[in-house]
Structure formats: structure tokens, C-alpha cells
C-alpha atoms as a PDB file:
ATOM      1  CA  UNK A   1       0.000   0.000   0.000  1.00  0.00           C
ATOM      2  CA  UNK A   2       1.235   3.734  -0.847  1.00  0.00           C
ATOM      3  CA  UNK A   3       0.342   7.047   0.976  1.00  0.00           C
ATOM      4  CA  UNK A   4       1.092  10.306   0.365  1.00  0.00           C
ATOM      5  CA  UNK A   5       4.169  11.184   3.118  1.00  0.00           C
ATOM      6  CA  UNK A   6       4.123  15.012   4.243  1.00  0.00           C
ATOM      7  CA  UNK A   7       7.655  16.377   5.656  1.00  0.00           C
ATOM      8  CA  UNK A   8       8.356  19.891   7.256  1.00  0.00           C
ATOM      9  CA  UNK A   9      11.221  20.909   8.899  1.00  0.00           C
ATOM     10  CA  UNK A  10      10.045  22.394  12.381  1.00  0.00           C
ATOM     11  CA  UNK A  11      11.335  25.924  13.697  1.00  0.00           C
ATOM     12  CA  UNK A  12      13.607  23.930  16.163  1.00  0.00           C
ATOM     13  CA  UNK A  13      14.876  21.726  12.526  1.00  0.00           C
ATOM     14  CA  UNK A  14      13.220  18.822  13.745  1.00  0.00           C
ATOM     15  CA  UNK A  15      11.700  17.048  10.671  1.00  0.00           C
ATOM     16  CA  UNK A  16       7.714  15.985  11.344  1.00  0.00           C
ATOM     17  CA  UNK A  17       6.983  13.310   9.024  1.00  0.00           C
ATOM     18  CA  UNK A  18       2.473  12.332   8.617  1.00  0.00           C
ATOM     19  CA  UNK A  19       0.590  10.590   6.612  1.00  0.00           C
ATOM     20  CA  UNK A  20      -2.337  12.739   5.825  1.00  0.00           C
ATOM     21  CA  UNK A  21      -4.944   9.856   5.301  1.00  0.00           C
ATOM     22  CA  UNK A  22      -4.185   8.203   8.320  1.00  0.00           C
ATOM     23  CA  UNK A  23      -5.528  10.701  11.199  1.00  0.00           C
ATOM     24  CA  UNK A  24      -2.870  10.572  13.924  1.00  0.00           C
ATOM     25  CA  UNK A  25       0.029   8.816  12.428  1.00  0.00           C
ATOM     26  CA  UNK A  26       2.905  11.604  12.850  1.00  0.00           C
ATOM     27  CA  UNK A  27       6.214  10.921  13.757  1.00  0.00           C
ATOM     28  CA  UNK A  28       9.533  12.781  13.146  1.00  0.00           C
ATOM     29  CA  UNK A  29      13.069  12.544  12.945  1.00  0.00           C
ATOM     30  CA  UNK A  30      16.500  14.718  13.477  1.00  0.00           C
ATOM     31  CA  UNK A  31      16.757  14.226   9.504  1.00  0.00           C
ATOM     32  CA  UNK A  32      14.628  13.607   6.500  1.00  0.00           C
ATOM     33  CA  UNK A  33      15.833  10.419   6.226  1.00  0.00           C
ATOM     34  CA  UNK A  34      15.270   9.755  10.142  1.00  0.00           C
ATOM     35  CA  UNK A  35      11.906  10.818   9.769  1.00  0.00           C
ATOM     36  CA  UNK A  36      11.001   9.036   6.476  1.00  0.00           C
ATOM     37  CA  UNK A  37      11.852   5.814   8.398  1.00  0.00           C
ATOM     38  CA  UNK A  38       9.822   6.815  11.499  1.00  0.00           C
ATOM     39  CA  UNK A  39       7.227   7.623   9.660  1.00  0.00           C
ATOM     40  CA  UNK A  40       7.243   3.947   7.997  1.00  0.00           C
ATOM     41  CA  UNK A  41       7.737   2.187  11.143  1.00  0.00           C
ATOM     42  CA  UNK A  42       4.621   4.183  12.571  1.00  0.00           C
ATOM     43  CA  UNK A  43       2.479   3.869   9.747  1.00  0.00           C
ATOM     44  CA  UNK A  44       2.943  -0.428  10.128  1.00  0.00           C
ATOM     45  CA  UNK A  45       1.967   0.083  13.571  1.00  0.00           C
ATOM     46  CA  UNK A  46      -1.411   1.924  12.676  1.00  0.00           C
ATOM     47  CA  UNK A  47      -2.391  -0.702   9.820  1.00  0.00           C
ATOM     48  CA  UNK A  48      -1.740  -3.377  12.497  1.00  0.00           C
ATOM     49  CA  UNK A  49      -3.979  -1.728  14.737  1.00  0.00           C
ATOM     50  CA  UNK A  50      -6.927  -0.944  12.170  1.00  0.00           C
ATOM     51  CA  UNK A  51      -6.209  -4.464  11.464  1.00  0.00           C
ATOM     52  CA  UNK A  52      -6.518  -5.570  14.937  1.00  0.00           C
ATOM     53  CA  UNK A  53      -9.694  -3.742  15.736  1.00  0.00           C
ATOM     54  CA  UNK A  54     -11.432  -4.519  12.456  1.00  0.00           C
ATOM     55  CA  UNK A  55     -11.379  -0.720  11.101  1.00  0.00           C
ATOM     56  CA  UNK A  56     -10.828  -0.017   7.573  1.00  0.00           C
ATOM     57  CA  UNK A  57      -8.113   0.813   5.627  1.00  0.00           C
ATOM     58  CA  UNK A  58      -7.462   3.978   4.029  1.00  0.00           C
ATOM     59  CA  UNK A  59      -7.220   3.084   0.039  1.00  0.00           C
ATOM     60  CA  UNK A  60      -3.723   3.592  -1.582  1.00  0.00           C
ATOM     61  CA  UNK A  61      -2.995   6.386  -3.590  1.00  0.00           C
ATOM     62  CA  UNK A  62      -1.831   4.350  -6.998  1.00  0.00           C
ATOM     63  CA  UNK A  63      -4.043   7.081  -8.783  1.00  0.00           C
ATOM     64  CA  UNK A  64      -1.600  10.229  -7.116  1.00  0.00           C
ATOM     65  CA  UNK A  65       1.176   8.565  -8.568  1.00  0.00           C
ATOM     66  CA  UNK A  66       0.573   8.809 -11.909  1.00  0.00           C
ATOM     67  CA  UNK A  67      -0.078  12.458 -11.706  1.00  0.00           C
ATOM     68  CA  UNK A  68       3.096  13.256  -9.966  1.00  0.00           C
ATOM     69  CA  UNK A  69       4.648  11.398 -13.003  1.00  0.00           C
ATOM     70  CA  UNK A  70       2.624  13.492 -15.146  1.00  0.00           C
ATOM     71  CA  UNK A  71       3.779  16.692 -13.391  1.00  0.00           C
ATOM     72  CA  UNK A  72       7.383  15.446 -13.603  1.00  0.00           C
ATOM     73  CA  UNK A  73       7.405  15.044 -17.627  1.00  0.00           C
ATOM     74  CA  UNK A  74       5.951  18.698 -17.892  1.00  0.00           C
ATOM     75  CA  UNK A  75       8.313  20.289 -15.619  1.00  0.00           C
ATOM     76  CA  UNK A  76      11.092  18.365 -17.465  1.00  0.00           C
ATOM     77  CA  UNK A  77       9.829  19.837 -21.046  1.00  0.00           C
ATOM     78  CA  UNK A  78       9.838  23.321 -19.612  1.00  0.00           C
ATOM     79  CA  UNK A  79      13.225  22.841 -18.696  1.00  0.00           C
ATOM     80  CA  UNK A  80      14.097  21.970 -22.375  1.00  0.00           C
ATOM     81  CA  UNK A  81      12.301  24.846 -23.946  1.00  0.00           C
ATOM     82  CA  UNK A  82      14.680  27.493 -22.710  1.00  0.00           C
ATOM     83  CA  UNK A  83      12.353  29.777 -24.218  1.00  0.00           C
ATOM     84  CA  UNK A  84       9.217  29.162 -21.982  1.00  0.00           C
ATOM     85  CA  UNK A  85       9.845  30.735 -18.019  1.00  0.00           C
ATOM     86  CA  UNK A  86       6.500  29.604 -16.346  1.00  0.00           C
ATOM     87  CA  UNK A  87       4.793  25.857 -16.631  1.00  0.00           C
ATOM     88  CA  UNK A  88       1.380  25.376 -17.104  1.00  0.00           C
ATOM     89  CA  UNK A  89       0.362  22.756 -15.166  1.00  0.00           C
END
């Protein structure tokens, strides 16, 4: 299953790591890459206990994904038309 991960560095530089379609599920980390894998380890933890207590499950996101590859290949043509400063999106 894939969720959308939001990260934000914290005025103190902590990063806070959520998923936004699982209420609750927050963690953080001193780094990105601290808080990417708290946020994983958390998010386990949360399925196992919708799971447990026969709750549903958020769906997956597989349809996000192909927009933010869709995004990707329009920022990358802007890039190549040296004449075009702004992307429509």
C-alpha cells in the first residue's frame, strides 16, 4: 500500500513526518531520512492496529502517482524549452 508522506522541517529543525490519510500517524526525525523511516515504522503500527480492531483501511494512492509522473514530464519539457519561463500545469 502507498500514501502520500508530508515532511516539514520544524522551527527547532526537527523534521515531522504524517501521513495525511491516516488521522494521527505523525512521527519525526532529526533528519529527512530519520523521519522518512519513522514515519514507515509508525504507519505499520497503525495498519496493524486498524487491522486488529477490524477498522478499515485507508485506500492507496496508486491514482496520485501517476499524476506526480505526469507533473514530472511537464516540468522536465519546460526545462528543455529554454524559451518558456513559467509551466502550465
Amino acid at each position: 500500500m502507498k500514501y502520500r508522506i508530508l515532511i516539514e522541517q520544524d522551527e527547532d529543525g526537527v523534521f515531522v513526518a504524517e501521513f495525511p490519510s491516516l488521522p494521527g500517524c505523525i512521527s519525526q526525525g532529526k533528519t529527512r531520512k530519520e523521519a522518512l523511516q519513522n514515519i514507515k515504522d509508525a504507519m505499520q503500527g497503525y495498519i496493524e492496529s486498524l487491522k486488529k480492531h477490524k477498522e478499515s483501511i485507508p485506500p492507496s494512492i496508486q491514482e496520485e502517482m501517476a499524476l506526480s509522473l505526469n507533473i514530472k514530464k511537464r516540468l522536465k519539457q519546460a526545462r528543455q524549452n529554454s524559451q518558456s519561463k513559467y509551466v502550465r500545469l
